[in-house]
C-alpha atoms as a PDB file:
ATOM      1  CA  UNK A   1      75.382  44.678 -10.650  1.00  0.00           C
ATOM      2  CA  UNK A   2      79.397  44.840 -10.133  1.00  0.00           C
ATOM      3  CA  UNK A   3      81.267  42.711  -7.914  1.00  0.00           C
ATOM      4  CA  UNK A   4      82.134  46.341  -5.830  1.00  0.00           C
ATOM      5  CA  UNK A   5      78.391  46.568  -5.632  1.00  0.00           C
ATOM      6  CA  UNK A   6      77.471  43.053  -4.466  1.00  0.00           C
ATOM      7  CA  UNK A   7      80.517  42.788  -1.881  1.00  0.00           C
ATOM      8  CA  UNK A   8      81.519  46.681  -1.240  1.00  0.00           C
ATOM      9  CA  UNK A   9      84.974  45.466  -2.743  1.00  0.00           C
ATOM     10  CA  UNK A  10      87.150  46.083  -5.368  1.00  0.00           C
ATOM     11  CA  UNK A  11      88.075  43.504  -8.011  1.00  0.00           C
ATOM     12  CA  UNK A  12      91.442  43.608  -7.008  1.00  0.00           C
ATOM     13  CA  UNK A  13      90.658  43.231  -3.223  1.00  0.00           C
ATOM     14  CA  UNK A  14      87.997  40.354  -3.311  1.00  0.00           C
ATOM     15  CA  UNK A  15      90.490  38.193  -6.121  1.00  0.00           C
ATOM     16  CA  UNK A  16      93.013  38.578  -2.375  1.00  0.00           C
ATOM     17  CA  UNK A  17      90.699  37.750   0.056  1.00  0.00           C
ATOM     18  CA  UNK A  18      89.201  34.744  -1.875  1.00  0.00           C
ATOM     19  CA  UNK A  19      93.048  33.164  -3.148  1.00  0.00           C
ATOM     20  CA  UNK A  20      93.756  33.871   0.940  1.00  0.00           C
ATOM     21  CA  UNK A  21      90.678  31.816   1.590  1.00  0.00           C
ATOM     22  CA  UNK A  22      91.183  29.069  -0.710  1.00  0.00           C
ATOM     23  CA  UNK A  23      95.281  28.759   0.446  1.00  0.00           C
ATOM     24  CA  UNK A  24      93.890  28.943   3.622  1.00  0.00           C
ATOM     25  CA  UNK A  25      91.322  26.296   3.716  1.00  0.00           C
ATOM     26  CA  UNK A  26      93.918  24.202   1.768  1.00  0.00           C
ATOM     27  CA  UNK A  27      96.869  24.346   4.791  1.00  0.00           C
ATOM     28  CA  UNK A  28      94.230  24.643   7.656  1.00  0.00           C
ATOM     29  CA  UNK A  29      92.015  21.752   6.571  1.00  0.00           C
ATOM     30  CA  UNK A  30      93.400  19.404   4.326  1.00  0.00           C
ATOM     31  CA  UNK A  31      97.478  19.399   3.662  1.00  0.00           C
ATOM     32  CA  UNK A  32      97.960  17.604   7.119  1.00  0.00           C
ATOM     33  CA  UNK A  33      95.873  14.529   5.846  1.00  0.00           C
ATOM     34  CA  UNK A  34      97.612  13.880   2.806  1.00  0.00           C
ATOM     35  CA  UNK A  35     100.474  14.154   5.081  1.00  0.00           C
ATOM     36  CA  UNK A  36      99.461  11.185   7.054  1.00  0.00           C
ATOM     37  CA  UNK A  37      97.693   9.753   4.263  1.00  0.00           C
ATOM     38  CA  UNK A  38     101.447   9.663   2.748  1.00  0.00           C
ATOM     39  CA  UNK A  39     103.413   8.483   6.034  1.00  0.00           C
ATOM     40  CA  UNK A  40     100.790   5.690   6.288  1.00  0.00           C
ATOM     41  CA  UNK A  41     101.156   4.444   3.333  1.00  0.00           C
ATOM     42  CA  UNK A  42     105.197   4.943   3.846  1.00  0.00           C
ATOM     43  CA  UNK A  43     105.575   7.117   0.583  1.00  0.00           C
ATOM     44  CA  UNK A  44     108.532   9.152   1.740  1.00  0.00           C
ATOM     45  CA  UNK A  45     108.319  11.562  -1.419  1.00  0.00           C
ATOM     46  CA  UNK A  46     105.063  12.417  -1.208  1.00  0.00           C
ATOM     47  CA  UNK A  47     105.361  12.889   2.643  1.00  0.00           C
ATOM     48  CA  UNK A  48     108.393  15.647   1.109  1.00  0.00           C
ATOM     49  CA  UNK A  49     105.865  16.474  -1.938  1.00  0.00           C
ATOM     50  CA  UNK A  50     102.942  17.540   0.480  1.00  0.00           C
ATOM     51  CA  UNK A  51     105.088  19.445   3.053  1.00  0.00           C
ATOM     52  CA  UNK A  52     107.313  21.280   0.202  1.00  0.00           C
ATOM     53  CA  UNK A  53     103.771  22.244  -0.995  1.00  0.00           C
ATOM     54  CA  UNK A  54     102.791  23.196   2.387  1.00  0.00           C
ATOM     55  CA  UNK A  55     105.647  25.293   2.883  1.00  0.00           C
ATOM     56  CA  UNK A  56     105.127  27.166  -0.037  1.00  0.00           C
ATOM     57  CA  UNK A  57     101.640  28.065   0.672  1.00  0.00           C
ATOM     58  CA  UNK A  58     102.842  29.389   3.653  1.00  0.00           C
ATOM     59  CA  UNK A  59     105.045  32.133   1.761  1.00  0.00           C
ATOM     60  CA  UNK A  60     102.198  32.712  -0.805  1.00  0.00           C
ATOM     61  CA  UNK A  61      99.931  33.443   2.577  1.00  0.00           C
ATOM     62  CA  UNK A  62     102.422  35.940   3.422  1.00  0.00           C
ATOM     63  CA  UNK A  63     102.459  37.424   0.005  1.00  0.00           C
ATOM     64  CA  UNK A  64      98.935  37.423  -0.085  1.00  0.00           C
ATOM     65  CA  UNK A  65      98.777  39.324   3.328  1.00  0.00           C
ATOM     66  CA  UNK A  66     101.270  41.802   2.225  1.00  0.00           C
ATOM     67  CA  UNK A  67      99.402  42.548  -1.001  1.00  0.00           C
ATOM     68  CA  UNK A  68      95.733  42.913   1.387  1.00  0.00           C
ATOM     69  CA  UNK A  69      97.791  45.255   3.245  1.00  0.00           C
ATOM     70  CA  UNK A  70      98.767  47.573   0.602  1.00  0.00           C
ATOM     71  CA  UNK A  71      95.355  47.280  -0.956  1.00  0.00           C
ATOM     72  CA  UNK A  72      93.485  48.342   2.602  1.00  0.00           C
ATOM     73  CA  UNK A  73      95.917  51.236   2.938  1.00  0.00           C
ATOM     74  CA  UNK A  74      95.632  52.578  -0.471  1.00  0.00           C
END
């Protein structure tokens, strides 16, 4: 059975929606606490580390959107 079969979506969609999903999960659920974890234990550069990190998976988010986009409307 194909991955189109078992989900209804192409390769080319699901490999979007599931690096969305894990980039996702990773700023929604987790990037905050190593945040504090980092400002608690007063490590200024991994405080920067974390949100330079978190900052980027914002723009890969937006990339990822765009390319979902272009996929739906193809």
């Amino acid at each position: 059975m194909s991955e189109n079969e078992k989900t209804g979506l192409n390769n080319s969609t699901y490999n979007i929606l599931s690096a969305l999903g894990r980039d996702a999960d990773f700023l929604y659920d987790t990037i905050d606490k190593y945040i504090r974890d980092a400002e608690s234990a007063n490590k200024s550069d991994l405080v920067e580390l974390w949100k330079t990190i978190k900052n980027d998976r914002h723009k890969h988010i937006d990339l990822l959107k765009g390319a979902l986009e272009k996929e739906i409307h193809q």
